[in-house]
N, C-alpha and C. Protein backbone atom coordinates (compact mmCIF):
# COMPACT_ATOMS: atom_id res chain seq x y z
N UNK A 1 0.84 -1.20 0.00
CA UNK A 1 0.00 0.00 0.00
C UNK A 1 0.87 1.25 0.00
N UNK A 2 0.61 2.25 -0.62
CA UNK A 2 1.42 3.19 -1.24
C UNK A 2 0.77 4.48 0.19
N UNK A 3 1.09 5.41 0.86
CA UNK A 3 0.52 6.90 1.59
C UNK A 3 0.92 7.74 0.72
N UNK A 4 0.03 8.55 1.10
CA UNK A 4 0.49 10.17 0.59
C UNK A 4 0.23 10.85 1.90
N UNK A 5 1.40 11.41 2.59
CA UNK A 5 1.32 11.84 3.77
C UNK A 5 0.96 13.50 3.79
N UNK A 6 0.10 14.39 4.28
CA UNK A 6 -0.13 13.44 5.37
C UNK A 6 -0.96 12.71 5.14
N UNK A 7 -1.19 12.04 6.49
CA UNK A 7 -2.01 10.65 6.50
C UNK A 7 -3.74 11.09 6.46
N UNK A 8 -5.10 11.13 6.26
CA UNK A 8 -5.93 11.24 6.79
C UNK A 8 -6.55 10.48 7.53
N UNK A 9 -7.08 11.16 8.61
CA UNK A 9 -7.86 10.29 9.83
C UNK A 9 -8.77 8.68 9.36
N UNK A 10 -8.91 8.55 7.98
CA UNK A 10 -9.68 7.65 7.29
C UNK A 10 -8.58 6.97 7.46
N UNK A 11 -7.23 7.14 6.90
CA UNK A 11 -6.20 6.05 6.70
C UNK A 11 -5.53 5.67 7.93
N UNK A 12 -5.17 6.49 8.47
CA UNK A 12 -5.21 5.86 9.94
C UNK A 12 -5.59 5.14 10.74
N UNK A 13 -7.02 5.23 10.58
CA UNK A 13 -7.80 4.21 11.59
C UNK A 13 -8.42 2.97 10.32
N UNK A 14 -7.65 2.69 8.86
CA UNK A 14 -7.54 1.85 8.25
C UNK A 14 -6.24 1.03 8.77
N UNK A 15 -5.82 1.80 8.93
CA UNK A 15 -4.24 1.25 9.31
C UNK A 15 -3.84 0.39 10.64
N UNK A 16 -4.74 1.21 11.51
CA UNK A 16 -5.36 0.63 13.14
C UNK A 16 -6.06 -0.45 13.05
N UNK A 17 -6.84 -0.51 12.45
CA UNK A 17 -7.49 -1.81 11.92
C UNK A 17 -6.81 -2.95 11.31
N UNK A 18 -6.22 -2.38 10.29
CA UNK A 18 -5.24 -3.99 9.88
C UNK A 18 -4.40 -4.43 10.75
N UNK A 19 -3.69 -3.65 11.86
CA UNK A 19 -2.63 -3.74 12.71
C UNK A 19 -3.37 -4.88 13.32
N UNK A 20 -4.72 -4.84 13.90
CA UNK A 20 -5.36 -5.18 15.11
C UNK A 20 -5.83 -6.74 14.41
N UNK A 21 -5.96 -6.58 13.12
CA UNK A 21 -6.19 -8.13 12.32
C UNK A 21 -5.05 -9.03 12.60
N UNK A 22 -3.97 -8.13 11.60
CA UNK A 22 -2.83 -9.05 12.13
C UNK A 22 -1.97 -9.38 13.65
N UNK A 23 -2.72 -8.71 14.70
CA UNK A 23 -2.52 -8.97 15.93
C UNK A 23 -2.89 -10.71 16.19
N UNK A 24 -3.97 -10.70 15.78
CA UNK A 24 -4.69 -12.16 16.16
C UNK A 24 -3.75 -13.09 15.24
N UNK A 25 -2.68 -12.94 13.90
CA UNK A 25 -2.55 -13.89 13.37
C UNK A 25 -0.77 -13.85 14.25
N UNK A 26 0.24 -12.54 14.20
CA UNK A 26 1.29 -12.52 14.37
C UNK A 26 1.28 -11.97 15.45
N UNK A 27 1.61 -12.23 16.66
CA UNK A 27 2.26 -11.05 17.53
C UNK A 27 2.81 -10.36 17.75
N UNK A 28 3.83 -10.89 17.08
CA UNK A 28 5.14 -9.85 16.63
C UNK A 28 5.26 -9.35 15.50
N UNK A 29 4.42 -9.54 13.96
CA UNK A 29 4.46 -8.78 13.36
C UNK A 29 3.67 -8.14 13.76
N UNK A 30 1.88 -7.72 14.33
CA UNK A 30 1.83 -6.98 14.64
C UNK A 30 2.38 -5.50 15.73
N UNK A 31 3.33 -6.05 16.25
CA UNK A 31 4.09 -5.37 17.24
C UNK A 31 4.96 -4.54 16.87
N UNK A 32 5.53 -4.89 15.41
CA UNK A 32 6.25 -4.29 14.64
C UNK A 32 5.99 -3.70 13.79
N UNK A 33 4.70 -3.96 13.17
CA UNK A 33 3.74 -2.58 12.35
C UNK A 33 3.27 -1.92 12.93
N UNK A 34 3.15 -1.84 14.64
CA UNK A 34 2.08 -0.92 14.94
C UNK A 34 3.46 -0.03 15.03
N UNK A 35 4.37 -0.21 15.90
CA UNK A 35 5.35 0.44 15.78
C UNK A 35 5.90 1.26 15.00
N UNK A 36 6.08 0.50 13.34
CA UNK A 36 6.42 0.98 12.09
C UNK A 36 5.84 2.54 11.55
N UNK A 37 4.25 1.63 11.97
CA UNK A 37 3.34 3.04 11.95
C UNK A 37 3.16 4.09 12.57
N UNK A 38 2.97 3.55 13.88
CA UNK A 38 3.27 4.93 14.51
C UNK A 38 4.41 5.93 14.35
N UNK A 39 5.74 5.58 13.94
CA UNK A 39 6.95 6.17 14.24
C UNK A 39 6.98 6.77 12.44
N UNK A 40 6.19 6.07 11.32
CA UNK A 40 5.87 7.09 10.48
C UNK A 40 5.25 8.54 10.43
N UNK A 41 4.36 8.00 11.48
CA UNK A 41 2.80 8.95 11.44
C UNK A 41 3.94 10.05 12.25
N UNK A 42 4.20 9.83 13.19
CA UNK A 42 4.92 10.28 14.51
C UNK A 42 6.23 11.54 13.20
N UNK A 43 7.36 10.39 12.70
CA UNK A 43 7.94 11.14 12.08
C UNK A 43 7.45 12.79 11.22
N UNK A 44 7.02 12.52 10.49
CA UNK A 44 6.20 13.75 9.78
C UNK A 44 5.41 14.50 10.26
N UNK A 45 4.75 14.33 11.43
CA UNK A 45 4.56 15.43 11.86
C UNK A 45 5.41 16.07 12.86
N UNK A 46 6.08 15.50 12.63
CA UNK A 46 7.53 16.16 13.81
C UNK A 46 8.26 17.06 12.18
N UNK A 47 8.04 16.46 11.09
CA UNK A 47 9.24 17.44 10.36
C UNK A 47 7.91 18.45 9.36
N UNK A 48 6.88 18.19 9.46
CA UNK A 48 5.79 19.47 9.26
C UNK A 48 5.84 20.69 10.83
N UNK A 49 5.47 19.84 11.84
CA UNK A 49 6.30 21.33 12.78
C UNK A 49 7.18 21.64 12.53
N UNK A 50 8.31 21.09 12.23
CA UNK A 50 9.28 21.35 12.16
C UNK A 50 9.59 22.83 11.10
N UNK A 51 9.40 22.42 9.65
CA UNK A 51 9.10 23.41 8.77
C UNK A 51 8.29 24.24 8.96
N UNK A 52 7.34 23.88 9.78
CA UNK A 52 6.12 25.52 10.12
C UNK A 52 6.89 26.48 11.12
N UNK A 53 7.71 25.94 12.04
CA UNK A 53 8.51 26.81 13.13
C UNK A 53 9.57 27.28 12.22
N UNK A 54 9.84 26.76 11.39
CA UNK A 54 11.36 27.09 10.44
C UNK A 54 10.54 28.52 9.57
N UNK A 55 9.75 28.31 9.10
CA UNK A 55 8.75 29.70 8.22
C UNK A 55 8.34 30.18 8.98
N UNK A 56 7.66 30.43 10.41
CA UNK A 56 7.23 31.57 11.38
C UNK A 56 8.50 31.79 11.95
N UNK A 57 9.57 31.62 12.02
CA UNK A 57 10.47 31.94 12.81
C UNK A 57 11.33 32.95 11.53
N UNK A 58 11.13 32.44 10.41
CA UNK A 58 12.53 33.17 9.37
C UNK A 58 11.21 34.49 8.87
N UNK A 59 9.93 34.38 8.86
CA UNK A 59 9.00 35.48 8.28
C UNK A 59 9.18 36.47 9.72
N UNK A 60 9.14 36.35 10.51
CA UNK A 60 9.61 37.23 11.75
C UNK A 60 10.46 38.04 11.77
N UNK A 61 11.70 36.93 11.61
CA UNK A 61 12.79 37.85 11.75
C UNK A 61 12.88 38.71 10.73
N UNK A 62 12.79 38.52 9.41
CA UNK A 62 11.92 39.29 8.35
C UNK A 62 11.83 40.99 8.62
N UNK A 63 10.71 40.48 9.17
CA UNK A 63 9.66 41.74 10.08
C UNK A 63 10.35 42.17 10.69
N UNK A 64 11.26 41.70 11.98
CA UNK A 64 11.63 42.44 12.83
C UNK A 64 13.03 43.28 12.42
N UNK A 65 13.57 42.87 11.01
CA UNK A 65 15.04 43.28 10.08
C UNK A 65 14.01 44.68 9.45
N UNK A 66 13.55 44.69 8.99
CA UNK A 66 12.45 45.52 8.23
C UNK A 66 12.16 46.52 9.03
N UNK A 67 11.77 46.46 10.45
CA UNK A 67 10.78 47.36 11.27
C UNK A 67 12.46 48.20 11.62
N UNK A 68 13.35 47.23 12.06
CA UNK A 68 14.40 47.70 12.58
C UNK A 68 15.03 48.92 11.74
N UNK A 69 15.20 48.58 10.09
CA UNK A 69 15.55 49.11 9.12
C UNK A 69 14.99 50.71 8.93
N UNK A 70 13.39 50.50 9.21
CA UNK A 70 12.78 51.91 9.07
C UNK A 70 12.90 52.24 10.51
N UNK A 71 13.11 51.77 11.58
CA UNK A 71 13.82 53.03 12.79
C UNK A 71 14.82 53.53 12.73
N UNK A 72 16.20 53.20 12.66
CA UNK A 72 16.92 53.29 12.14
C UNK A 72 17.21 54.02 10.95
């Protein structure tokens, strides 16, 4: 199965679901997809904050080079 991240709440709790199928057949593969998954899901939105703090932080300073510029 292919994502296009981000994930939507539909695919997610598709994803929760198959985990929980293959719980009953593997234990340990499920143990290791839920894992897999989470630490996907987990990843990307750690590097989407990531880039949103990286653009409110550089459009700021921006502003505050600018404001500085016309006191000055």
């Amino acid at each position: 199965m292919a994502f296009q991240f981000p994930l939507k709440r539909k695919q997610i709790e598709d994803l929760e679901t198959e985990v929980r199928e293959l719980k009953h057949k593997h234990t340990y593969t499920y143990v290791y997809t839920y894992i897999h998954i989470h630490t996907y899901i987990h990843m990307h939105t750690y590097i989407l904050v990531t880039i949103r703090i990286h653009i409110y932080i550089h459009v700021h300073v921006r502003l505050i080079h600018i404001i500085f510029c016309f006191i000055l």
